[in-house]
PDB file of N, CA and C in Angstrom:
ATOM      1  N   UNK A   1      -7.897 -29.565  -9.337  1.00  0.00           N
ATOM      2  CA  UNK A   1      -7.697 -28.963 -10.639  1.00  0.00           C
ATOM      3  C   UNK A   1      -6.316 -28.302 -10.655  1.00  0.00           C
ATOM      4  N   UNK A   2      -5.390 -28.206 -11.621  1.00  0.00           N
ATOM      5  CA  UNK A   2      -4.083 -28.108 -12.020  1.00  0.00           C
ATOM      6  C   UNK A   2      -4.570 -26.372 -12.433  1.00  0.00           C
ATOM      7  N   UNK A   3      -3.472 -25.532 -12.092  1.00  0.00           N
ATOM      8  CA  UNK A   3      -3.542 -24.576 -13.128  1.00  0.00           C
ATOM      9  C   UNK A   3      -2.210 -23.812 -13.856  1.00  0.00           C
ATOM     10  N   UNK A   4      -2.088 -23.673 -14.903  1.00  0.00           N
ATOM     11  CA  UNK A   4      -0.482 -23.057 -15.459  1.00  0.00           C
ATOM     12  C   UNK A   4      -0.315 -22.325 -14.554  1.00  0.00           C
ATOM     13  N   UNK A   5       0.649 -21.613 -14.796  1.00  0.00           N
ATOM     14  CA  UNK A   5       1.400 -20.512 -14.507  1.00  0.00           C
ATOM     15  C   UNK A   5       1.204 -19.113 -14.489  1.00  0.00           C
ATOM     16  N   UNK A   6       0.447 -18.675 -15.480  1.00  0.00           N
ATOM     17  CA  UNK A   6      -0.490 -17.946 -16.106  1.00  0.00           C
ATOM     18  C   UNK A   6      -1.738 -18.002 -14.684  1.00  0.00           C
ATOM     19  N   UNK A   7      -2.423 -18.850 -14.961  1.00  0.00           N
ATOM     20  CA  UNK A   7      -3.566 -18.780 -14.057  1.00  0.00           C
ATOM     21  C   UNK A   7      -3.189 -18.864 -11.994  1.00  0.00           C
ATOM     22  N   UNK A   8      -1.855 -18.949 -12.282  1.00  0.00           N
ATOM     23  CA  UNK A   8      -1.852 -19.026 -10.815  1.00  0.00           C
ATOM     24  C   UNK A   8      -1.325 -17.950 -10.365  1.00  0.00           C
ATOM     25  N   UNK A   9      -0.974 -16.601 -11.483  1.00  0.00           N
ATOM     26  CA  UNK A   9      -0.510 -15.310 -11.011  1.00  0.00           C
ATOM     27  C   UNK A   9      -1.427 -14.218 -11.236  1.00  0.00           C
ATOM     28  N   UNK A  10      -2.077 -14.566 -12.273  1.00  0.00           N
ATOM     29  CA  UNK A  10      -3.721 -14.247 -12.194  1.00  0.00           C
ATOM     30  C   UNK A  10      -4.412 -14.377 -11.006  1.00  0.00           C
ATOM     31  N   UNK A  11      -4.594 -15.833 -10.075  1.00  0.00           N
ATOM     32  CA  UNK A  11      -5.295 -15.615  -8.965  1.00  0.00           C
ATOM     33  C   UNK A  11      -4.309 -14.728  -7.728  1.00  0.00           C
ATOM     34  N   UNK A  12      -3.017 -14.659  -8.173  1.00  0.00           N
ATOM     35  CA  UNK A  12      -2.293 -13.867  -6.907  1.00  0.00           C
ATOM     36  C   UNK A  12      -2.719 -12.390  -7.064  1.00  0.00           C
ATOM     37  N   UNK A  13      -2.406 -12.550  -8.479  1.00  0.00           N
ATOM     38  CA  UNK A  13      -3.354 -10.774  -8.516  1.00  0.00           C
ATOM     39  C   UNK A  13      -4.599 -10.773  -7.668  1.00  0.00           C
ATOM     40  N   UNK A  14      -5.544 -11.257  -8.077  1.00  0.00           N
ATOM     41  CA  UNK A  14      -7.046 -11.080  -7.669  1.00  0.00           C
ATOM     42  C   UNK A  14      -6.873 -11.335  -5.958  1.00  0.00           C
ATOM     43  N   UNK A  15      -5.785 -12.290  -5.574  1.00  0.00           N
ATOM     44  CA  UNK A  15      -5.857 -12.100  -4.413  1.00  0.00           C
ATOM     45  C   UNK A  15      -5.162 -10.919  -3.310  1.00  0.00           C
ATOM     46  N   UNK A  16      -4.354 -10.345  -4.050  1.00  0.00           N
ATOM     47  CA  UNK A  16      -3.891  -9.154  -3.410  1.00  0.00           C
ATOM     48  C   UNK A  16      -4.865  -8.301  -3.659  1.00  0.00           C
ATOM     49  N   UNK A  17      -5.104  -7.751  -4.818  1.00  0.00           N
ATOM     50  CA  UNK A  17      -6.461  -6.803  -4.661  1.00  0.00           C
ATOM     51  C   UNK A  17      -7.756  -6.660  -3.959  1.00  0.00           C
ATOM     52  N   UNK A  18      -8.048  -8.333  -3.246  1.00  0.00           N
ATOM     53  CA  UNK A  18      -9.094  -8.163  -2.616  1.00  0.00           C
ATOM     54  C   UNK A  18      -8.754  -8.001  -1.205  1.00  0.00           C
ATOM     55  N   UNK A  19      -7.216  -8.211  -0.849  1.00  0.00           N
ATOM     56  CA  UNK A  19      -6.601  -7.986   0.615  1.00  0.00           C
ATOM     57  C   UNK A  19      -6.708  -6.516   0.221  1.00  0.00           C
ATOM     58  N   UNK A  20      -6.325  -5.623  -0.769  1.00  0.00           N
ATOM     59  CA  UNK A  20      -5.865  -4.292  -0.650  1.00  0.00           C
ATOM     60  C   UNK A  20      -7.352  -3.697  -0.448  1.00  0.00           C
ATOM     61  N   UNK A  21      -8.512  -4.368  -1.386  1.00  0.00           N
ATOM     62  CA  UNK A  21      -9.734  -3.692  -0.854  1.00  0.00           C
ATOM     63  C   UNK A  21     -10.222  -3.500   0.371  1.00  0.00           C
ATOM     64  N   UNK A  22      -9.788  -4.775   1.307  1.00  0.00           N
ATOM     65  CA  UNK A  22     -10.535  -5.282   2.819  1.00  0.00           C
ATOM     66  C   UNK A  22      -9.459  -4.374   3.702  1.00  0.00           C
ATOM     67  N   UNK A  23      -8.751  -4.477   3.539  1.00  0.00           N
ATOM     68  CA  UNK A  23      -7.913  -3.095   3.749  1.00  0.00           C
ATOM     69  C   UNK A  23      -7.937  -1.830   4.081  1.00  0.00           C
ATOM     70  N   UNK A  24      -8.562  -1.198   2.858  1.00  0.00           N
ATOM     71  CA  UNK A  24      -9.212  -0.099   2.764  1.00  0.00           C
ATOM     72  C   UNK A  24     -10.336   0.335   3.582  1.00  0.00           C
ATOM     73  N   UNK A  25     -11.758  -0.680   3.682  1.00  0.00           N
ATOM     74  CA  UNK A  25     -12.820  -0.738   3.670  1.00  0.00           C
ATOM     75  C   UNK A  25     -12.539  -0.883   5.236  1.00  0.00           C
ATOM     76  N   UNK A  26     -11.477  -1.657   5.874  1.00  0.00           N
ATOM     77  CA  UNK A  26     -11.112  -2.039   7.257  1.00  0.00           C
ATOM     78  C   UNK A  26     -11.250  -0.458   7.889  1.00  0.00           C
ATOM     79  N   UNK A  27     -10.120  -0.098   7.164  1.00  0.00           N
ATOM     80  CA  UNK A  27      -8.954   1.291   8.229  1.00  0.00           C
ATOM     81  C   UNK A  27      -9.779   2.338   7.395  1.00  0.00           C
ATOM     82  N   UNK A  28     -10.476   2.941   6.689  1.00  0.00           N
ATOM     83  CA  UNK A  28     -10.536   4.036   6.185  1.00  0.00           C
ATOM     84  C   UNK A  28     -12.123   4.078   5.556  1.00  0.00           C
ATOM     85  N   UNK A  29     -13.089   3.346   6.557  1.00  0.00           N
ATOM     86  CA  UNK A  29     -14.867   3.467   6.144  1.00  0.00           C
ATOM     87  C   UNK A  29     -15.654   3.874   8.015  1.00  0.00           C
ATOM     88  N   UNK A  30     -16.026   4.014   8.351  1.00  0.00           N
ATOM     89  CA  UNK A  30     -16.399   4.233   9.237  1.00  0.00           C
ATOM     90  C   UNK A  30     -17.634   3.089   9.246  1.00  0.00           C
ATOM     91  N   UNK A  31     -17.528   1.847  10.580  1.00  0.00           N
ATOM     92  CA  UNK A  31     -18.077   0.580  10.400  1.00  0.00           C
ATOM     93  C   UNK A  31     -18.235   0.165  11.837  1.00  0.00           C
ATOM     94  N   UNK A  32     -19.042  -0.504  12.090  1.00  0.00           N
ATOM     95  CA  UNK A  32     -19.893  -0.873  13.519  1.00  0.00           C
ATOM     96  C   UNK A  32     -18.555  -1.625  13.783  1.00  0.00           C
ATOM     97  N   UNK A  33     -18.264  -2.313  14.839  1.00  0.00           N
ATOM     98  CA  UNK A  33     -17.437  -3.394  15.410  1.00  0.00           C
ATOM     99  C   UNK A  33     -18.083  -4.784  14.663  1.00  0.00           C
ATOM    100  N   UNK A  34     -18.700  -4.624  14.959  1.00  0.00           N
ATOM    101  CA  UNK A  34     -19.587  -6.167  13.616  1.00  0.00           C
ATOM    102  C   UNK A  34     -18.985  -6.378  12.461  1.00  0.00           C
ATOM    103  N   UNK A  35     -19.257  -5.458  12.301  1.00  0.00           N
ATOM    104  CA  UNK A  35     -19.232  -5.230  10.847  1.00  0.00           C
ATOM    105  C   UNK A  35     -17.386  -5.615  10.245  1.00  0.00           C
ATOM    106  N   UNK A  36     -16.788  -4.518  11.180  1.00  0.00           N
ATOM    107  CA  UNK A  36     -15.136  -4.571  11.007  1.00  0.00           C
ATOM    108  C   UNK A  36     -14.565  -5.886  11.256  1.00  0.00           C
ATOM    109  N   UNK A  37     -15.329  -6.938  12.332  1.00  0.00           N
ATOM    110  CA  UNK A  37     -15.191  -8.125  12.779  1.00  0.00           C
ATOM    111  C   UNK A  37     -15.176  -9.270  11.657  1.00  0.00           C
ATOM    112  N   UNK A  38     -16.525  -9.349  10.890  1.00  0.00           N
ATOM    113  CA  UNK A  38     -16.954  -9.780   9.566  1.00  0.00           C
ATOM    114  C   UNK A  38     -15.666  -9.696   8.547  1.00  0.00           C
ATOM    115  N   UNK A  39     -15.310  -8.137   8.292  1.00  0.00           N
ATOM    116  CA  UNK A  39     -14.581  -7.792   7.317  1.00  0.00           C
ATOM    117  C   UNK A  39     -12.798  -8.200   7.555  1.00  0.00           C
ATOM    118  N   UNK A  40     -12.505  -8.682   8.828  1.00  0.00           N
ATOM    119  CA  UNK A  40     -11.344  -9.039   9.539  1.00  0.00           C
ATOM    120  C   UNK A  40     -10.961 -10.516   9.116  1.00  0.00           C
ATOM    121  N   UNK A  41     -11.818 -11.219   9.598  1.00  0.00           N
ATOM    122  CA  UNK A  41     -12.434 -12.458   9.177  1.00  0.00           C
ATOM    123  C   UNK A  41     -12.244 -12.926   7.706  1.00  0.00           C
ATOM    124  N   UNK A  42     -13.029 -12.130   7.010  1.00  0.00           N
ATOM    125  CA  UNK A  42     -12.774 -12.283   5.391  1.00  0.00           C
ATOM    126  C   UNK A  42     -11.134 -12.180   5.231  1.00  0.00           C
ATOM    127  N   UNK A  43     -10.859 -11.180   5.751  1.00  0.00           N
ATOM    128  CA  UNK A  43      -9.367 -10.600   5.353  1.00  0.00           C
ATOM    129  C   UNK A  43      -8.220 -11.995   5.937  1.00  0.00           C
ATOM    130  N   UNK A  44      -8.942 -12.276   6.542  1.00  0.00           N
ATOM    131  CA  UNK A  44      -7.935 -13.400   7.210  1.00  0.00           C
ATOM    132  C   UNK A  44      -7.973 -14.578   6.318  1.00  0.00           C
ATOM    133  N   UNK A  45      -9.113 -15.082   6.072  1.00  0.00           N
ATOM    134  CA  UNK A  45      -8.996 -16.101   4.818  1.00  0.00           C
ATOM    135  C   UNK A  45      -8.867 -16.255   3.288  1.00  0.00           C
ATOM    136  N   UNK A  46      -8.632 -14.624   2.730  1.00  0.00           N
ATOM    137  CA  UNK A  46      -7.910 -13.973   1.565  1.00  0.00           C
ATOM    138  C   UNK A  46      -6.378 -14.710   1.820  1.00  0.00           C
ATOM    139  N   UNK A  47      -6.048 -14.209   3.087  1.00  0.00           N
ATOM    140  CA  UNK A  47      -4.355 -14.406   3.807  1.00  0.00           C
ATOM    141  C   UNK A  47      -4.292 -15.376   3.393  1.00  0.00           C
ATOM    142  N   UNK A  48      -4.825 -16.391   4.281  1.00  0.00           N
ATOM    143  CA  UNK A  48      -4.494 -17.941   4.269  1.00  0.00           C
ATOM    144  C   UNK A  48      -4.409 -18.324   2.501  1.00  0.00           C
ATOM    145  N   UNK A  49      -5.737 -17.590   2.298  1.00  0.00           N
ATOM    146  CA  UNK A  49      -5.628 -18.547   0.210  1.00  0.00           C
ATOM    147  C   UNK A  49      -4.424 -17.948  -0.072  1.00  0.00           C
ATOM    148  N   UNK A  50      -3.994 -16.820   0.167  1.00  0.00           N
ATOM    149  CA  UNK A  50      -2.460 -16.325  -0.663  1.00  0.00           C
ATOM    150  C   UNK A  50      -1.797 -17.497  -0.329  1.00  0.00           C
ATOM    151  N   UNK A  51      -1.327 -17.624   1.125  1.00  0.00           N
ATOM    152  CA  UNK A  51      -0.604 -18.237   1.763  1.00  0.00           C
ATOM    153  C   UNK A  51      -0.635 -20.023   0.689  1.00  0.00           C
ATOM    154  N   UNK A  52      -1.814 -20.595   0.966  1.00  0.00           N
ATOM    155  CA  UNK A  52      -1.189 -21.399   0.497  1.00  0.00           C
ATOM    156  C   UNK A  52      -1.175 -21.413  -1.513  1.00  0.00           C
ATOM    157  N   UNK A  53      -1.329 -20.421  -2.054  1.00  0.00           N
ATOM    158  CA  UNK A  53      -1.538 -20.747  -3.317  1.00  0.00           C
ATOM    159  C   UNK A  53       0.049 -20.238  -3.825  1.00  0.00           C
ATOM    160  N   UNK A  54       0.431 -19.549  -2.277  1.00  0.00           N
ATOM    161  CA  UNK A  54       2.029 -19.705  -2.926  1.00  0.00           C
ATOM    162  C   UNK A  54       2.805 -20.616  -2.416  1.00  0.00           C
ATOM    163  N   UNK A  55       2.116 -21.700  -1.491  1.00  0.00           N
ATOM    164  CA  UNK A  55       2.843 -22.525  -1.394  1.00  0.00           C
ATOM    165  C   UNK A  55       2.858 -23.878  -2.480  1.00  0.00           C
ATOM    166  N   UNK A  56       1.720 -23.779  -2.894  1.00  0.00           N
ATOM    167  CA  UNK A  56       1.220 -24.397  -3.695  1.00  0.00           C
ATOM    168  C   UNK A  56       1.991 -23.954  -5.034  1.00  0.00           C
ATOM    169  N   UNK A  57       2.164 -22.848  -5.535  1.00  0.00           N
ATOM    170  CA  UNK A  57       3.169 -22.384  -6.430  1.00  0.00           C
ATOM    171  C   UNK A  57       4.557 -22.763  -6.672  1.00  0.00           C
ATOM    172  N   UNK A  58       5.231 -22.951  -5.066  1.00  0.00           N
ATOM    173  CA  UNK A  58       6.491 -23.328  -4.604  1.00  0.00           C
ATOM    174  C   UNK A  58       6.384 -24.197  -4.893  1.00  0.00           C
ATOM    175  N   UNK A  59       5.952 -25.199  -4.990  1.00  0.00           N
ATOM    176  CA  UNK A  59       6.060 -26.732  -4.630  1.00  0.00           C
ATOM    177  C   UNK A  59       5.742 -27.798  -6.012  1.00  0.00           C
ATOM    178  N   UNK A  60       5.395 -27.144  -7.068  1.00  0.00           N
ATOM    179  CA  UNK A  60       4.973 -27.455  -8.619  1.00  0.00           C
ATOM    180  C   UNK A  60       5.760 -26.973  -9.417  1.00  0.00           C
ATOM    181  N   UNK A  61       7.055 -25.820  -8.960  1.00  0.00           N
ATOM    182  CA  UNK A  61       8.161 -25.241  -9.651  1.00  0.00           C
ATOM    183  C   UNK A  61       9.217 -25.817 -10.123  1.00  0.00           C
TER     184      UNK A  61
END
């Protein structure tokens, strides 16, 4: 699926905000090692979707 321009800075938003939440919830909740492990994890494949949805951005410009 194709998306404008519009919708692909829309998902950069939503994707920084959910790095800035996992973030938060990481360094500043008090959380089992499990738990922080889980939430590391997530945070890592937020990364990667940034990663490539700006490469993906780059490359349709």
């Amino acid at each position: 699926m194709k998306y404008n321009l519009a919708d692909e800075i829309k998902i950069d938003g939503l994707i920084k905000a959910k790095i800035s939440e996992l973030h938060q919830e990481i360094h500043h909740t008090i959380l089992s090692d499990r738990q922080k492990e889980l939430l590391r994890h997530e945070l890592k494949e937020y990364q990667e979707l940034q990663f490539k949805n700006r490469m993906i951005r780059q490359t349709t410009l």
